[in-house]
PDB file of N, CA and C in Angstrom:
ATOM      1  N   UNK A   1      21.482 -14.322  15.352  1.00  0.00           N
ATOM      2  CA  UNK A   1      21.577 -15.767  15.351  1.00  0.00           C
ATOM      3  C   UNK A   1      23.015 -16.228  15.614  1.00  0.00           C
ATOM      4  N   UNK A   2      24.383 -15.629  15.089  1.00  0.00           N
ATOM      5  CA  UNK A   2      25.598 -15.888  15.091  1.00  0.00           C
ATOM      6  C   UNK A   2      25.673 -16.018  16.423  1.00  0.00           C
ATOM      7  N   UNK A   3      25.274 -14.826  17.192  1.00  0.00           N
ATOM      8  CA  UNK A   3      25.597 -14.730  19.146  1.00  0.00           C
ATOM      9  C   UNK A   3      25.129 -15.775  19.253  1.00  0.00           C
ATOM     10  N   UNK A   4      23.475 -16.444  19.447  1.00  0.00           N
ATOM     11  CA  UNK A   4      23.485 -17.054  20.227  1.00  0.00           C
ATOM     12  C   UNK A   4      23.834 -18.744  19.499  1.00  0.00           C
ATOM     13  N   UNK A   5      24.276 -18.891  18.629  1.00  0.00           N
ATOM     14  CA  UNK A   5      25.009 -19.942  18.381  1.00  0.00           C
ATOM     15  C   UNK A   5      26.430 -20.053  19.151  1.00  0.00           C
ATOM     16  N   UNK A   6      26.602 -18.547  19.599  1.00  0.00           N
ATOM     17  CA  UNK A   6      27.962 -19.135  20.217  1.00  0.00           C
ATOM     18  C   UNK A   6      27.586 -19.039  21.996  1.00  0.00           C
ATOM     19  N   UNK A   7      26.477 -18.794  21.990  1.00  0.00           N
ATOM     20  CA  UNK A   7      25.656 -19.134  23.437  1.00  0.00           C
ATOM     21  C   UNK A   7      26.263 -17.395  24.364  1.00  0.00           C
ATOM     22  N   UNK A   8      25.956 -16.802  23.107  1.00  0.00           N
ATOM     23  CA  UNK A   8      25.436 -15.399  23.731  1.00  0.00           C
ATOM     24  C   UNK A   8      24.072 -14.847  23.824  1.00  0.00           C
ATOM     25  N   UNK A   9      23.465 -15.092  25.010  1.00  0.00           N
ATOM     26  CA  UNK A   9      22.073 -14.649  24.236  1.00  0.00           C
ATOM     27  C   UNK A   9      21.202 -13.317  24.828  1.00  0.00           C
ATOM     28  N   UNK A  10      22.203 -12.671  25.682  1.00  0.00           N
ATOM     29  CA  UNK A  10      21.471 -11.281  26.019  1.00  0.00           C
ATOM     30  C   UNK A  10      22.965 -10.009  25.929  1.00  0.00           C
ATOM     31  N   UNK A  11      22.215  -8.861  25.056  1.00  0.00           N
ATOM     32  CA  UNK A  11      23.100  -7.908  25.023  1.00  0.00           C
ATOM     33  C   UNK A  11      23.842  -7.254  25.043  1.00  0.00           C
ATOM     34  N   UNK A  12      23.606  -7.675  26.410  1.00  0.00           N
ATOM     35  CA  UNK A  12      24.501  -7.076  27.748  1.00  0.00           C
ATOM     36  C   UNK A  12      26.086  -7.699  27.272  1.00  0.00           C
ATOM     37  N   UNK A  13      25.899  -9.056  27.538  1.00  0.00           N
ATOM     38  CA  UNK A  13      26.660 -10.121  27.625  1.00  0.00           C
ATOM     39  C   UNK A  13      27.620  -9.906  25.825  1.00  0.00           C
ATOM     40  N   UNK A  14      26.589 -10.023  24.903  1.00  0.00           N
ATOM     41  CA  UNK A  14      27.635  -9.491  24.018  1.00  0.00           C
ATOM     42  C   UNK A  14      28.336  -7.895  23.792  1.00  0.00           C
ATOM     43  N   UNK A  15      28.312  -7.390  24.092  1.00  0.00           N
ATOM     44  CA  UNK A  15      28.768  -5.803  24.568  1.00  0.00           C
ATOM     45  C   UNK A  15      29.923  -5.910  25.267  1.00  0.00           C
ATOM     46  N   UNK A  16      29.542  -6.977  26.721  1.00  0.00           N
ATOM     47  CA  UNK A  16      30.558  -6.716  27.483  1.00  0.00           C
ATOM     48  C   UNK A  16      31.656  -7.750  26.701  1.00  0.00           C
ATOM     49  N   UNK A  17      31.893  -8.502  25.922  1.00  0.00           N
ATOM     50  CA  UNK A  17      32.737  -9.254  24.837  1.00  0.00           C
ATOM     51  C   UNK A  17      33.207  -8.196  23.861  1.00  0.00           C
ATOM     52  N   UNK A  18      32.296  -7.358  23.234  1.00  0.00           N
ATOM     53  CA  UNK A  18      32.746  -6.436  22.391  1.00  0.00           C
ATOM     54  C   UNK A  18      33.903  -5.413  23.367  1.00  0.00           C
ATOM     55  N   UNK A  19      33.072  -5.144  23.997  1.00  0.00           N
ATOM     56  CA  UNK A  19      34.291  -4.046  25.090  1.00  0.00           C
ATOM     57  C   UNK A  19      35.737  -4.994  25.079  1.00  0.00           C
ATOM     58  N   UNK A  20      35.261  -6.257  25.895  1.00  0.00           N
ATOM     59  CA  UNK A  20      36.802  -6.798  25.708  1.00  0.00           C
ATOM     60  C   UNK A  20      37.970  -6.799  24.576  1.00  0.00           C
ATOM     61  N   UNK A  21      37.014  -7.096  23.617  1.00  0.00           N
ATOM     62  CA  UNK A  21      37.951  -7.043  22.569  1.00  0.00           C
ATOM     63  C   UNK A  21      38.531  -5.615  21.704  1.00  0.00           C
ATOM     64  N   UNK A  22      38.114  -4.421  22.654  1.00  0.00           N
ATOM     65  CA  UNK A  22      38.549  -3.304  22.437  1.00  0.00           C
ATOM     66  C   UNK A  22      37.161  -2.237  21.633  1.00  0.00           C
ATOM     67  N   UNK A  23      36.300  -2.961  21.343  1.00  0.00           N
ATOM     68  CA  UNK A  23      35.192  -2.052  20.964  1.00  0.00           C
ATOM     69  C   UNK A  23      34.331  -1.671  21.806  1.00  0.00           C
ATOM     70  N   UNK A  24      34.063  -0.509  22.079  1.00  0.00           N
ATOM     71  CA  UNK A  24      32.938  -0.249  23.233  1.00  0.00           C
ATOM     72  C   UNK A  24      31.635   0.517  22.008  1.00  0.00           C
ATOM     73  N   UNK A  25      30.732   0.149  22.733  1.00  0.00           N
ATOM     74  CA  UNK A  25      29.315   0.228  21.378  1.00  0.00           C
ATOM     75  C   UNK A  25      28.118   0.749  22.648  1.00  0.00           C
ATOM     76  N   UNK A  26      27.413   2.075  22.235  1.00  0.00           N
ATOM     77  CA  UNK A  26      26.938   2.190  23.142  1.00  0.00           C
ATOM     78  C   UNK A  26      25.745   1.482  23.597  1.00  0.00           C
ATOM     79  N   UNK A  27      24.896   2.126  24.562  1.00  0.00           N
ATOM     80  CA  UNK A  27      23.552   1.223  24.930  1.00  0.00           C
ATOM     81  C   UNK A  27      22.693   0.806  23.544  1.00  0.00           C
ATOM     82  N   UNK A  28      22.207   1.935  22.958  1.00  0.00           N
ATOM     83  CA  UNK A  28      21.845   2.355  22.149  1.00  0.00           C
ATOM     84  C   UNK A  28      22.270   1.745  21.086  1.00  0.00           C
ATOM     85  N   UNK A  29      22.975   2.009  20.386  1.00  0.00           N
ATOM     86  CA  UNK A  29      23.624   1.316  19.571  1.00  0.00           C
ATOM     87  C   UNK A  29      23.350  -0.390  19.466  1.00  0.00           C
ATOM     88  N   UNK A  30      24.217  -0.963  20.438  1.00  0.00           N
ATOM     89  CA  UNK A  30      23.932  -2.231  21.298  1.00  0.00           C
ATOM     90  C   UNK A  30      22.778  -2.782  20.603  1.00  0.00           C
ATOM     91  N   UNK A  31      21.476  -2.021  21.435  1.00  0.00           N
ATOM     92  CA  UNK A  31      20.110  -2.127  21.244  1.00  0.00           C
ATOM     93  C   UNK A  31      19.659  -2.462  19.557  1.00  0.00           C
ATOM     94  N   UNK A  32      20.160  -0.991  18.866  1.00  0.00           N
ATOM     95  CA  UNK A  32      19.897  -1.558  17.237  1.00  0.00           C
ATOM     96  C   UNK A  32      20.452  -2.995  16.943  1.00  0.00           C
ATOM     97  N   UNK A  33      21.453  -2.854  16.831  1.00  0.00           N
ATOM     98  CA  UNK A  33      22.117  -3.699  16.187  1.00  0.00           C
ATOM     99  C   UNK A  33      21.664  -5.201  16.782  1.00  0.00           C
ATOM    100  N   UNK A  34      21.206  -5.737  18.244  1.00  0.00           N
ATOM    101  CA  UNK A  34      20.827  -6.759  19.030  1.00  0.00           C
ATOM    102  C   UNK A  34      19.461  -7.033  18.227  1.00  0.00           C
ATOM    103  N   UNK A  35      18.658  -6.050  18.476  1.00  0.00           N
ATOM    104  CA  UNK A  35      17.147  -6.063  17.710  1.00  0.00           C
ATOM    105  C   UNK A  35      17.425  -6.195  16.351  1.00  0.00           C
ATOM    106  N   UNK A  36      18.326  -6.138  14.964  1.00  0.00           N
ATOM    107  CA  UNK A  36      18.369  -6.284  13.734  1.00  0.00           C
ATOM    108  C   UNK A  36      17.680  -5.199  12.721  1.00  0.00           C
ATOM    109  N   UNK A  37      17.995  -3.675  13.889  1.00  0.00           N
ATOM    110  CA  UNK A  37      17.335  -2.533  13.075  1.00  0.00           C
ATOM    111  C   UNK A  37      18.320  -1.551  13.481  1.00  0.00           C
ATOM    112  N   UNK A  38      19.603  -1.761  13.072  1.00  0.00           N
ATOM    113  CA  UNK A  38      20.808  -0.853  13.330  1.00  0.00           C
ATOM    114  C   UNK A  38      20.567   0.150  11.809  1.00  0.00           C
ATOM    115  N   UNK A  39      21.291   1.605  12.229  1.00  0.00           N
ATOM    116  CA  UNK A  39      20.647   2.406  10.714  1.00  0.00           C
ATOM    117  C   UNK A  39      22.689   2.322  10.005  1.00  0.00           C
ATOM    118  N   UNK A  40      22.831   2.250  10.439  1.00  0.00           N
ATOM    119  CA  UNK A  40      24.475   2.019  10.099  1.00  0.00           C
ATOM    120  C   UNK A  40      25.303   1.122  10.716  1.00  0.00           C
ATOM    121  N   UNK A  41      26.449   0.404  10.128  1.00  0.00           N
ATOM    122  CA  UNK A  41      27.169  -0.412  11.034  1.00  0.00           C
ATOM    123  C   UNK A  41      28.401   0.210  10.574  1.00  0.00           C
ATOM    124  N   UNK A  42      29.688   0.898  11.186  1.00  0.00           N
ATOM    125  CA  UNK A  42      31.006   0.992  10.578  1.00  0.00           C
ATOM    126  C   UNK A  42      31.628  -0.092  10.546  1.00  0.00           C
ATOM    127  N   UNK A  43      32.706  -0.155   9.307  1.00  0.00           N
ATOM    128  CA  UNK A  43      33.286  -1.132   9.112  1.00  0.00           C
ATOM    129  C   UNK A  43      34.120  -1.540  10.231  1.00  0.00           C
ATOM    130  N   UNK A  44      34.804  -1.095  10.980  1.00  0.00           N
ATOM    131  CA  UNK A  44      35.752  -1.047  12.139  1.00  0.00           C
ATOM    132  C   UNK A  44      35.084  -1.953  13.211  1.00  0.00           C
ATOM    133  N   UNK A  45      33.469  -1.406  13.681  1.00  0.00           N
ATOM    134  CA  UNK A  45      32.438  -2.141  14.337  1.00  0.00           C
ATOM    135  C   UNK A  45      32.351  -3.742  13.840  1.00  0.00           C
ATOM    136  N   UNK A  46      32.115  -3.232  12.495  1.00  0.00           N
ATOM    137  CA  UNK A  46      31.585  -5.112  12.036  1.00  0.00           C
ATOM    138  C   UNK A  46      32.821  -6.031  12.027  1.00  0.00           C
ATOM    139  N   UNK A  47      34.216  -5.452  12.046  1.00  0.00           N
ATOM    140  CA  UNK A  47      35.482  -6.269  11.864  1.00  0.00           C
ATOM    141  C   UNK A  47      35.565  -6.854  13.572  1.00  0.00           C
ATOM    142  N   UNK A  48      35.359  -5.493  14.279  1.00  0.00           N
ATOM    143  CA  UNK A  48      35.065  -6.508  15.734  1.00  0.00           C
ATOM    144  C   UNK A  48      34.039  -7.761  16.183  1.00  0.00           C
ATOM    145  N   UNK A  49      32.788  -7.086  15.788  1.00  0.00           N
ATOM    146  CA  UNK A  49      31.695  -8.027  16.319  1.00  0.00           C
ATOM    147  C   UNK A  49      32.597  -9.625  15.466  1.00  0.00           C
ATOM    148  N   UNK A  50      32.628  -9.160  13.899  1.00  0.00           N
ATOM    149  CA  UNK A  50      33.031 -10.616  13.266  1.00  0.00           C
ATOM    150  C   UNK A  50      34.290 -11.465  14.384  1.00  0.00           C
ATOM    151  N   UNK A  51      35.247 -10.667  14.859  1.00  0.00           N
ATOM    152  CA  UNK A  51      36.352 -11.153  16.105  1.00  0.00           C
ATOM    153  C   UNK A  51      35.528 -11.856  17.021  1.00  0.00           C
ATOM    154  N   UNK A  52      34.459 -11.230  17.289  1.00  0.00           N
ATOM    155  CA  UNK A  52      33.788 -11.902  18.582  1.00  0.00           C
ATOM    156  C   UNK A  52      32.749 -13.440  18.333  1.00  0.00           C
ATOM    157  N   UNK A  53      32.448 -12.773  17.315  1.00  0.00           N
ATOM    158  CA  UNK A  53      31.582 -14.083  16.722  1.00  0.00           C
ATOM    159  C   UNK A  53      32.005 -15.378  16.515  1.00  0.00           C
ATOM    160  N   UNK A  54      33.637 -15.186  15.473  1.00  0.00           N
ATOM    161  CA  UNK A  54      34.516 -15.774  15.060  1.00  0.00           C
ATOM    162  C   UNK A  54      34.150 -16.508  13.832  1.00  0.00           C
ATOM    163  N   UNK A  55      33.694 -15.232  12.719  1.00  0.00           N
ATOM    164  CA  UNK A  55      32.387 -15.472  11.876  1.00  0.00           C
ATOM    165  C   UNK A  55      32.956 -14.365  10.568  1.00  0.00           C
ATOM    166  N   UNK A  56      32.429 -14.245   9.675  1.00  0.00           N
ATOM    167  CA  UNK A  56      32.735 -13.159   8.532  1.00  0.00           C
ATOM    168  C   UNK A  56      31.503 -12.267   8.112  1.00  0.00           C
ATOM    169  N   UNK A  57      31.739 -11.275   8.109  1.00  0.00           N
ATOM    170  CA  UNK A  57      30.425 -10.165   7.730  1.00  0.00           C
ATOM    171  C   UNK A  57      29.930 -10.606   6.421  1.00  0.00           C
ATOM    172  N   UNK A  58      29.650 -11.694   5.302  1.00  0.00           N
ATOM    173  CA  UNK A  58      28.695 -12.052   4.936  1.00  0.00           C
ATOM    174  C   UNK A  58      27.580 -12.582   5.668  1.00  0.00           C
ATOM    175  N   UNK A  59      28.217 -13.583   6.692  1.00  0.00           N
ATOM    176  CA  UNK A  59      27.553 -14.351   7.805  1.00  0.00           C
ATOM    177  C   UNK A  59      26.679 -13.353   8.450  1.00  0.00           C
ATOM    178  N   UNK A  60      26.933 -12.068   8.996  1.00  0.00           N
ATOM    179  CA  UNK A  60      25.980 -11.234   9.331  1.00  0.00           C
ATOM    180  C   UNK A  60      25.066 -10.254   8.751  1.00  0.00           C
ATOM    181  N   UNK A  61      25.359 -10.578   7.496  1.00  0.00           N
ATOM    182  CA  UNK A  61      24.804  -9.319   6.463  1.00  0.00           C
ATOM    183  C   UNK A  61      23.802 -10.266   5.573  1.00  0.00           C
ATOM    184  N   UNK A  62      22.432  -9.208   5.276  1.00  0.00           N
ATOM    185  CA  UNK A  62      21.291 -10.006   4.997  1.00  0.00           C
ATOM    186  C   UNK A  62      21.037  -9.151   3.975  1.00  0.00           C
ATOM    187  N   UNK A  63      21.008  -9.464   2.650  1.00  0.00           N
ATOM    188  CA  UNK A  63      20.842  -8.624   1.444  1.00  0.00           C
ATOM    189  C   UNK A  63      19.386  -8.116   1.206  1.00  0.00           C
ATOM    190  N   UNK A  64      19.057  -7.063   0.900  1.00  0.00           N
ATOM    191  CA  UNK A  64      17.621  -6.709   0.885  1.00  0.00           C
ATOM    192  C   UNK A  64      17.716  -5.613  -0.127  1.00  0.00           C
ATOM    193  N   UNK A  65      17.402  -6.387  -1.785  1.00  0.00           N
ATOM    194  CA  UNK A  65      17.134  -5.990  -2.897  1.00  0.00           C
ATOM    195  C   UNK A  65      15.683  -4.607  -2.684  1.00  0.00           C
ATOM    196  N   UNK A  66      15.127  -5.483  -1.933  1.00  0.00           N
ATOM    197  CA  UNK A  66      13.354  -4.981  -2.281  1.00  0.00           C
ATOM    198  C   UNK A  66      13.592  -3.151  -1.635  1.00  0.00           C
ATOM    199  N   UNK A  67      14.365  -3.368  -0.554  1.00  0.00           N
ATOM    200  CA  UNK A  67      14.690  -1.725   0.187  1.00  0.00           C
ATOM    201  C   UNK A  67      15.321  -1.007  -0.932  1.00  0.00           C
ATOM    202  N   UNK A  68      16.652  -1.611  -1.174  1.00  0.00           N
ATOM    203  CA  UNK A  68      17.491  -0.761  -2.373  1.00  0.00           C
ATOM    204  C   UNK A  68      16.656  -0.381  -3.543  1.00  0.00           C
ATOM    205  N   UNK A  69      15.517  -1.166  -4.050  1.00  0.00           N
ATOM    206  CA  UNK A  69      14.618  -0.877  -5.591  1.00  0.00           C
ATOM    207  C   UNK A  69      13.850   0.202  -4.641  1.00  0.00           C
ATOM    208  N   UNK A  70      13.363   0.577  -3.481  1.00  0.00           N
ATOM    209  CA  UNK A  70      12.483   1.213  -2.775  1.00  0.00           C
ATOM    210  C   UNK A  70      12.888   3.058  -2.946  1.00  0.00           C
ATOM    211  N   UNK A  71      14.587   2.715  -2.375  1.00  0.00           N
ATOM    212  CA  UNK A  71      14.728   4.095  -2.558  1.00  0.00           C
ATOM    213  C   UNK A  71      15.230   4.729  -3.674  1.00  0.00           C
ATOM    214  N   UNK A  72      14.994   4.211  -4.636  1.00  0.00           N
ATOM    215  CA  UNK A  72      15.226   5.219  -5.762  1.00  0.00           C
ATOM    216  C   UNK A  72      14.553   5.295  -6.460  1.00  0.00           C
ATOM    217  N   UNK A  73      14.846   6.909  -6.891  1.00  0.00           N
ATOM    218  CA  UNK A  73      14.013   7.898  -7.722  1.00  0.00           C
ATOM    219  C   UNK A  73      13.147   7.180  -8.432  1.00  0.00           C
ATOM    220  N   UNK A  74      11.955   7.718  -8.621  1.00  0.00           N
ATOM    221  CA  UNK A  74      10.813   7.187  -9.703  1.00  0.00           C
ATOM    222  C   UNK A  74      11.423   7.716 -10.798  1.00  0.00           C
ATOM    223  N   UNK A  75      10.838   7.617 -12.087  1.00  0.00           N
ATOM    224  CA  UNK A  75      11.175   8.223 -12.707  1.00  0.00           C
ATOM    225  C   UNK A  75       9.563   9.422 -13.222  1.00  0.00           C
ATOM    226  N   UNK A  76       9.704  10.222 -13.652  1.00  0.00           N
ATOM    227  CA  UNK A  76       8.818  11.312 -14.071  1.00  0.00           C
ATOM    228  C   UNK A  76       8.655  11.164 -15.361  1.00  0.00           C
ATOM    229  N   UNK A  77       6.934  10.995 -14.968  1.00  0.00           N
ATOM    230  CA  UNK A  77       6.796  10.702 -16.939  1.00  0.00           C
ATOM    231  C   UNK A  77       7.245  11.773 -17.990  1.00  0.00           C
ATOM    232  N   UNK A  78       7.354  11.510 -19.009  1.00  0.00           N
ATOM    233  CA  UNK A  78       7.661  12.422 -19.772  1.00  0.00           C
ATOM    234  C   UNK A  78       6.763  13.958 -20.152  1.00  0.00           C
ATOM    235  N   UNK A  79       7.182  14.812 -19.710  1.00  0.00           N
ATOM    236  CA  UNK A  79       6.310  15.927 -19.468  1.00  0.00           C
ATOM    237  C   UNK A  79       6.383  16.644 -20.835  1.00  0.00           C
ATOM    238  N   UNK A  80       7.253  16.475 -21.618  1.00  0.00           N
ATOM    239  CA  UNK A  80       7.594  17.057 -22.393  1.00  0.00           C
ATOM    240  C   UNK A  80       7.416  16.539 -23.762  1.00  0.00           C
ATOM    241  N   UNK A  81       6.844  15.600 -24.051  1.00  0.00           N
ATOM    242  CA  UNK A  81       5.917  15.008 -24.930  1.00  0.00           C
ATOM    243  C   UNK A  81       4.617  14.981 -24.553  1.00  0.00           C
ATOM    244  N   UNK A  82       4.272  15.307 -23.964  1.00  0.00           N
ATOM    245  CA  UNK A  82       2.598  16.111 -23.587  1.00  0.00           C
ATOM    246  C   UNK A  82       2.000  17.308 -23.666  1.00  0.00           C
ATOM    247  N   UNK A  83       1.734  17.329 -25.013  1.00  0.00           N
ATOM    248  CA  UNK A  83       1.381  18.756 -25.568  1.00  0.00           C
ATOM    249  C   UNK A  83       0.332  19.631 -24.578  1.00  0.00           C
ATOM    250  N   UNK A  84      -0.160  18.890 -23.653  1.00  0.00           N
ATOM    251  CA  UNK A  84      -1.357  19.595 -22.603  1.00  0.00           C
ATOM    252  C   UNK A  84      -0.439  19.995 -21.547  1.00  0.00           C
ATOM    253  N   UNK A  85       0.806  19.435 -21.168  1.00  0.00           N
ATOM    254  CA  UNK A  85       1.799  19.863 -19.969  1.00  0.00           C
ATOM    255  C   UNK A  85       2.193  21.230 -20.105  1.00  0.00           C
ATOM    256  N   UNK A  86       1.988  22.388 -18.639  1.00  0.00           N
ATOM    257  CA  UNK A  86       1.982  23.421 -18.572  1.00  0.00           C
ATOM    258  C   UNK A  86       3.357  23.633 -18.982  1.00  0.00           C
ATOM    259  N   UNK A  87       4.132  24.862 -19.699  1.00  0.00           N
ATOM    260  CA  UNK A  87       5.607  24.924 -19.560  1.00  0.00           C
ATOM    261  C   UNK A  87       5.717  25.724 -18.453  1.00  0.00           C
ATOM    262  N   UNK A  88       7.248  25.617 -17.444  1.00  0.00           N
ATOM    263  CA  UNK A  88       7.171  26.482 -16.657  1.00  0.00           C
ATOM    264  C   UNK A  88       7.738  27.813 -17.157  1.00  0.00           C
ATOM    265  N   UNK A  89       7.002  28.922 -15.893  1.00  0.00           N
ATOM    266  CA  UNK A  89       7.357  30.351 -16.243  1.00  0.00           C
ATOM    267  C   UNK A  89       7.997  30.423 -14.676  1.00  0.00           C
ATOM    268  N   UNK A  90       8.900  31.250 -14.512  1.00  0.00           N
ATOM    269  CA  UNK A  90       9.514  31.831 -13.365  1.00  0.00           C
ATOM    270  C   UNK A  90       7.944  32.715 -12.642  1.00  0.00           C
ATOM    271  N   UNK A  91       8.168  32.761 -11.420  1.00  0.00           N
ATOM    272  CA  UNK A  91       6.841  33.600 -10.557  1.00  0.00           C
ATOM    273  C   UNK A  91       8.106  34.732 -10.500  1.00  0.00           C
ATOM    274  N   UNK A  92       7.406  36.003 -10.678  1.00  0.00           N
ATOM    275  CA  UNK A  92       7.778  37.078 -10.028  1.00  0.00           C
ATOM    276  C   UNK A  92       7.403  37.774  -8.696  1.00  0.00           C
ATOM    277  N   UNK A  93       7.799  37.876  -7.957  1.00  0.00           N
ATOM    278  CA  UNK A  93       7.255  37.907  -6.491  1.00  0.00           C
ATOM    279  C   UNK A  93       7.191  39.345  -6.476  1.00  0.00           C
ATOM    280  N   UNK A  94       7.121  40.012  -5.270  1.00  0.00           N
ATOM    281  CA  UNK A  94       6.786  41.446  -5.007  1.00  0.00           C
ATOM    282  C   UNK A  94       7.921  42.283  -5.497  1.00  0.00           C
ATOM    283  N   UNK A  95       7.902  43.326  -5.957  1.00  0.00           N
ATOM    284  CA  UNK A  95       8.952  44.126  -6.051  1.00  0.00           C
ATOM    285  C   UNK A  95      10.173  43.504  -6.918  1.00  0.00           C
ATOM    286  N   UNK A  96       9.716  42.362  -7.370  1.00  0.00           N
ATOM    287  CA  UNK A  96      10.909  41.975  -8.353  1.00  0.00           C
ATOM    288  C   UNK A  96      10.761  42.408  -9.667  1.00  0.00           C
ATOM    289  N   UNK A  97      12.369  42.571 -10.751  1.00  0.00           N
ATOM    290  CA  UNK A  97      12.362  42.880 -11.873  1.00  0.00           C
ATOM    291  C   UNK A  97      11.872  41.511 -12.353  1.00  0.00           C
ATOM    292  N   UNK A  98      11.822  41.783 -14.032  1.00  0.00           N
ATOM    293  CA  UNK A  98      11.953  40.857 -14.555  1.00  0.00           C
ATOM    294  C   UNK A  98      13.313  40.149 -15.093  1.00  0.00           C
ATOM    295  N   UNK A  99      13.601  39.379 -15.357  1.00  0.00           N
ATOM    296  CA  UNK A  99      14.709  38.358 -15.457  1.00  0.00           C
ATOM    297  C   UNK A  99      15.656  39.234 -16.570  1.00  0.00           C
ATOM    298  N   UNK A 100      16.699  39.508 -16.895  1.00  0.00           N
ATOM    299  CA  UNK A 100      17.569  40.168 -18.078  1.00  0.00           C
ATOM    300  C   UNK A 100      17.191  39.160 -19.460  1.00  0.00           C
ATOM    301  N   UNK A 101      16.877  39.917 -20.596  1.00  0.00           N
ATOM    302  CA  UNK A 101      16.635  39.492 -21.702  1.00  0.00           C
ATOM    303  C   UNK A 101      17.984  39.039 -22.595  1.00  0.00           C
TER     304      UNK A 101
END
């Protein structure tokens, strides 16, 4: 939305602005970040685009609580207050000793 408020409105066109201003970003790249499904942005990157925009990386950054609660760990019920929960034993595989006592 920032680009084409400043009446950038194809890719290309912001790229070849980024190049000017000393960042070159590849096709690829370009592509994520144009479409709003970039998997990383470096800081160095976003200090340019913000140059080009003439804008501040809050302005481009879109907070998304619901992803961050997504990737982390579940937690595991308590196995160990469940008197029916198997305990583990080590497997001994072929030709192995048993563990030192």
């Amino acid at each position: 939305m920032k680009a084409a408020e400043r009446g950038i409105w194809k890719s290309t066109e912001m790229r070849r602005r980024l190049a000017d201003a000393g960042l070159e970003i590849s096709a690829g790249k370009m592509s994520a970040l144009w479409t709003g499904t970039p998997i990383s942005v470096r800081l160095d990157d976003l200090d340019g685009i913000c140059a080009v925009l003439d804008c501040q990386p809050a302005e481009l950054l879109i907070p998304e609580p619901d992803k961050v609660a997504a990737r982390k760990p579940r937690k595991v019920a308590a196995a160990t207050t469940d008197p029916s929960a198997k305990k583990a034993r080590p497997r001994l595989g072929k030709n192995r000793n048993a563990p030192p006592v």
